[in-house]
Protein backbone atom coordinates (compact mmCIF):
# COMPACT_ATOMS: atom_id res chain seq x y z
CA UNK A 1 8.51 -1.15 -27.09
CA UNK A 2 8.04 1.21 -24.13
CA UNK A 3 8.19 4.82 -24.79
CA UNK A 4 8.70 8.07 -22.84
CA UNK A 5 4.35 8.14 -22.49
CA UNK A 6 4.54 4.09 -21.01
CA UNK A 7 7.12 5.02 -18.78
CA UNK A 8 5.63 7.80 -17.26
CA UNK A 9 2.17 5.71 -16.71
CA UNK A 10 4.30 3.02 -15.16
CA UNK A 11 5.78 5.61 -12.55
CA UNK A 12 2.48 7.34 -11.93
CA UNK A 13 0.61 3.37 -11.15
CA UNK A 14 3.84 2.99 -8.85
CA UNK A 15 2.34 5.03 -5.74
CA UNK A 16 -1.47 4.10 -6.68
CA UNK A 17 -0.66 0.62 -6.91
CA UNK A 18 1.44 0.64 -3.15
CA UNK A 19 -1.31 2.32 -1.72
CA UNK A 20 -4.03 -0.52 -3.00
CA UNK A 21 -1.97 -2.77 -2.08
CA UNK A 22 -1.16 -2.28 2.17
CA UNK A 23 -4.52 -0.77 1.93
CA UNK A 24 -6.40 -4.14 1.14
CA UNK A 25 -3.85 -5.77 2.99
CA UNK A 26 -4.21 -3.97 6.20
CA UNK A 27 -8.18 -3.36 6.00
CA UNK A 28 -9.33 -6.74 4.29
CA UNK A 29 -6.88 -9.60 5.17
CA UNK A 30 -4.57 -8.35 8.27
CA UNK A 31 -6.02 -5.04 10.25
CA UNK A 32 -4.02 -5.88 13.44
CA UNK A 33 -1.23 -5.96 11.46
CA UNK A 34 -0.05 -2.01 11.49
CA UNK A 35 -1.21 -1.21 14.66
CA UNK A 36 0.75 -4.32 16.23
CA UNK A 37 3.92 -2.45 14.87
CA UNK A 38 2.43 0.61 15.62
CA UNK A 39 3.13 1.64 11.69
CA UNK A 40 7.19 1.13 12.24
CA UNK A 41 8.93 -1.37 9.80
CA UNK A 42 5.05 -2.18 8.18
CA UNK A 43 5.88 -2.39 4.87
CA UNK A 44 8.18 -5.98 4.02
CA UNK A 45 6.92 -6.61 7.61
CA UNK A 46 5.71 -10.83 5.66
CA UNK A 47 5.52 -12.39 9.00
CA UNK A 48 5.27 -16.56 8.49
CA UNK A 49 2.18 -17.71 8.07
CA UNK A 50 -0.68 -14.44 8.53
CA UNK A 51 -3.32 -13.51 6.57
CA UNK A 52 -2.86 -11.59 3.38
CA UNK A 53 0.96 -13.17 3.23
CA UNK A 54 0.39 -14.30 -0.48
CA UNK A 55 -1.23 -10.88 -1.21
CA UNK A 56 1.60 -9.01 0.02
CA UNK A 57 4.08 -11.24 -1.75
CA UNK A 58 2.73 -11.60 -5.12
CA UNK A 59 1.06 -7.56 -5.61
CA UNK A 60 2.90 -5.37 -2.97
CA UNK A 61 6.17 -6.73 -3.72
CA UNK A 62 6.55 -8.58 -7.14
CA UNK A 63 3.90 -6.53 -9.17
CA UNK A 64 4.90 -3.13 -7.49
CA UNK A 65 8.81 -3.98 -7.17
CA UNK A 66 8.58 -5.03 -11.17
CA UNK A 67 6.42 -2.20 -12.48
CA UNK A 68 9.52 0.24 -10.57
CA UNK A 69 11.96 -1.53 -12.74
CA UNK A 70 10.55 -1.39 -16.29
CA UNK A 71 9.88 1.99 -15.24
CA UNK A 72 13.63 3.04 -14.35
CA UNK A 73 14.40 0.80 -17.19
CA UNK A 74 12.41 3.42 -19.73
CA UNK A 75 13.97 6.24 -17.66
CA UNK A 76 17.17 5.31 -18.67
CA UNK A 77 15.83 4.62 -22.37
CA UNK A 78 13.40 7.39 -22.95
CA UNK A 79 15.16 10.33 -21.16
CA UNK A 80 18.09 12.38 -21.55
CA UNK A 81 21.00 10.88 -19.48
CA UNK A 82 22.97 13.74 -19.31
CA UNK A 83 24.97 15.14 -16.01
CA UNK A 84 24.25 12.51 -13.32
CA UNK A 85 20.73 11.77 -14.26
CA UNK A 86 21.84 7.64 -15.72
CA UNK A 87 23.57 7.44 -12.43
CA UNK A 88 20.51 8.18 -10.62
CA UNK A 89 18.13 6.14 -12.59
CA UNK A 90 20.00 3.28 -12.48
CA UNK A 91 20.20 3.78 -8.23
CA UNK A 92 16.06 3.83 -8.96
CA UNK A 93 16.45 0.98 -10.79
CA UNK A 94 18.42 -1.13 -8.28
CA UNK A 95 15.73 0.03 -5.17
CA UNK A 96 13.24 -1.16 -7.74
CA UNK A 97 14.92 -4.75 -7.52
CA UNK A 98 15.60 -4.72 -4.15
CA UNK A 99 12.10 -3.37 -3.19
CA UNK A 100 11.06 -6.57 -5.03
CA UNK A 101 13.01 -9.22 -2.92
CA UNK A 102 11.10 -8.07 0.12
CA UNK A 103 8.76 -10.92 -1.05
CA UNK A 104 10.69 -13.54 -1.03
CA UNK A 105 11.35 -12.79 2.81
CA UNK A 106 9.30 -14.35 5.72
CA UNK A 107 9.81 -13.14 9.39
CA UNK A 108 9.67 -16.09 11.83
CA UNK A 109 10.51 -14.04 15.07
CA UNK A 110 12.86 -11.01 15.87
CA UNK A 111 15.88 -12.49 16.83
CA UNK A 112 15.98 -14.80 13.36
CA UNK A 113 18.93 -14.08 10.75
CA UNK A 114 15.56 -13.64 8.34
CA UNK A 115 14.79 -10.50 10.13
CA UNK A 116 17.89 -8.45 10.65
CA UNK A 117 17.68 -9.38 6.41
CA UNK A 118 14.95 -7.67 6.05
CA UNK A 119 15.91 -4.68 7.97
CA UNK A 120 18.94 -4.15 5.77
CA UNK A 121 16.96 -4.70 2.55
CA UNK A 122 14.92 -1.82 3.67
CA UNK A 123 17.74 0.31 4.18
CA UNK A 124 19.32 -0.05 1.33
CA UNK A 125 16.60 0.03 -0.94
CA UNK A 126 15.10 3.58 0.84
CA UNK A 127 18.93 4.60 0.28
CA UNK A 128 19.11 3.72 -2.92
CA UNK A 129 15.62 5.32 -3.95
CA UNK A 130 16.97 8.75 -1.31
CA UNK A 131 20.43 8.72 -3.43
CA UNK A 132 18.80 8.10 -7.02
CA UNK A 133 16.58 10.91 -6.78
CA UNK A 134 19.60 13.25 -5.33
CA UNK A 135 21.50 12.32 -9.22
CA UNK A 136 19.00 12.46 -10.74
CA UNK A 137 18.00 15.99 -9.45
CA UNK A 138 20.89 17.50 -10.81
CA UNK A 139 20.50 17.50 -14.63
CA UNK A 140 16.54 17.04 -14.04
CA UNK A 141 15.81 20.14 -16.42
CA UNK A 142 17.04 18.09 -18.82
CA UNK A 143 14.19 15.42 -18.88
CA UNK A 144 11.36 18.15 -17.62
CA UNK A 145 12.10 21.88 -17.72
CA UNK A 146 10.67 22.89 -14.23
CA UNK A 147 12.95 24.45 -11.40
CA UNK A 148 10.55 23.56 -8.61
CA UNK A 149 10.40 19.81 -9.74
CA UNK A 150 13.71 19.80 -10.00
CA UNK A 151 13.78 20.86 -5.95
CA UNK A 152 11.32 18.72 -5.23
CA UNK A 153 12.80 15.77 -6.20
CA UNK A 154 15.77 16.77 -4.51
CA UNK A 155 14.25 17.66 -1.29
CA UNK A 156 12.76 13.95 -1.74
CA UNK A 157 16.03 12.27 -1.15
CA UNK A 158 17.52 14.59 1.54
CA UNK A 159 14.00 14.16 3.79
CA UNK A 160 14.18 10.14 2.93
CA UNK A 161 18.00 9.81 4.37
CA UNK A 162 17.20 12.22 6.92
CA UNK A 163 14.10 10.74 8.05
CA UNK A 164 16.27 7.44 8.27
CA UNK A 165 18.90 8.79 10.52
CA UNK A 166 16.09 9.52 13.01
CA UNK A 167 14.60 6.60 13.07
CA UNK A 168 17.85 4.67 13.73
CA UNK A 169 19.66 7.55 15.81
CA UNK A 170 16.48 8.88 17.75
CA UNK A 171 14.04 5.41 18.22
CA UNK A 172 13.12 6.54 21.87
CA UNK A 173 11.58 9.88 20.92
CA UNK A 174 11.21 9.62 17.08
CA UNK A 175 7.26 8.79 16.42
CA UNK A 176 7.27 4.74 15.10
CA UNK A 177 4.47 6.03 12.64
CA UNK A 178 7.16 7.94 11.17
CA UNK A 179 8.68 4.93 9.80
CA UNK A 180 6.29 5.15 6.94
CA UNK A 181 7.18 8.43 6.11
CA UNK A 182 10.28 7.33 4.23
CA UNK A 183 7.97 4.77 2.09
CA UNK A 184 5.59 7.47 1.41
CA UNK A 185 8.26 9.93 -0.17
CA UNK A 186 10.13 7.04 -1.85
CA UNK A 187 6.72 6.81 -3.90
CA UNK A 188 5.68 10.23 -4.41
CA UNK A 189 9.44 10.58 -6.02
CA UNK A 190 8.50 8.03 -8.16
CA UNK A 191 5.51 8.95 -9.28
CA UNK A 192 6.15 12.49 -9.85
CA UNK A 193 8.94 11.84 -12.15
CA UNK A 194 6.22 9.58 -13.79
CA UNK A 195 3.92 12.44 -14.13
CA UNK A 196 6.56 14.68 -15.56
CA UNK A 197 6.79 12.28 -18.21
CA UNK A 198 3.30 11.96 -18.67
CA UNK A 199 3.74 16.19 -19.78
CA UNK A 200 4.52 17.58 -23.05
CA UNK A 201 8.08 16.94 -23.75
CA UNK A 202 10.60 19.53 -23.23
CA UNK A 203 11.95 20.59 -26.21
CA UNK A 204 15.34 19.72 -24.60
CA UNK A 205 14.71 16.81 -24.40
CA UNK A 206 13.82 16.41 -28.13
């Protein structure tokens, strides 16, 4: 049975585990990989066919995208869900799942249906992540009595959306490394909150 301790380990592997992952994937099996995209769009970028596509499928996507949901899934279990904090873990819950289907997609070329797919499956699963951390924010005391956590996580999902609207609003001037920005947030959320858990327990959240 997972408990507040087993949920905060699973949200502090979440970041360690993405970072393995596109690290092997992009040093070991595919290094012309991220600077063919010039780091825009890298991540769910499963292009038919290259090397490291089974890799990416089966540990960036299923193992990472399932160890997000059984760790929203003990969020919503092992933490006060008072305020707008369920609202927000279940938005963390549902990126979780849609982080996950990036796997099952495979790019054939630009123009294919298969692509503009995966753009919106990044979208909304950076919005959902951006949006759950905004809820959850709100009534964060609650789970881990720290103000500047609290703001942090916050500031998480307001730099996420923002950083979005730039990249989709500003393309010609807006650095295409940036795109990984959003990706890099959307896991530091995570695994702070993990860490938080990881802490004594607040004793309002007894």
């Amino acid at each position: 049975m997972i408990n507040r301790k087993l949920t905060g380990i699973l949200g502090f592997l979440s970041p360690i585990l993405f970072i393995i992952g596109f690290g092997i994937l992009y040093s070991v099996f595919n290094p012309k990989l991220f600077s063919a995209t010039g780091g825009f769009l890298v991540v769910g970028f499963n292009v038919k066919g290259m090397p490291g596509l089974e890799w990416s499928k089966y540990f960036n996507y299923f193992l990472v995208g399932i160890t997000i949901i059984i760790f929203s899934i003990g969020l919503i279990k092992t933490t006060s869900n008072k305020g707008r904090n369920k609202i927000g873990k279940i938005l963390i819950l549902l990126s979780g799942i849609t982080y996950m289907t990036l796997g099952f997609v495979e790019i054939e070329n630009a123009t294919d249906l298969i692509f503009w797919i995966y753009i919106f499956q990044i979208g909304i699963t950076l919005s959902l992540g951006a949006l759950g951390f905004i809820f959850l924010s709100d009534n964060y005391l609650e789970i881990y009595n720290n103000k500047i956590i609290k703001y942090i996580i916050l500031c998480l999902g307001v730099f996420i959306f923002l950083n979005g609207v730039f990249e989709v609003f500003a393309q010609n001037v807006y650095p295409k490394f940036m795109g990984i920005l959003s990706w890099l947030l959307y896991f530091f959320g995570i695994g702070l909150i993990g860490l938080t858990l990881i802490k004594k327990t607040t004793q309002n959240n007894e």
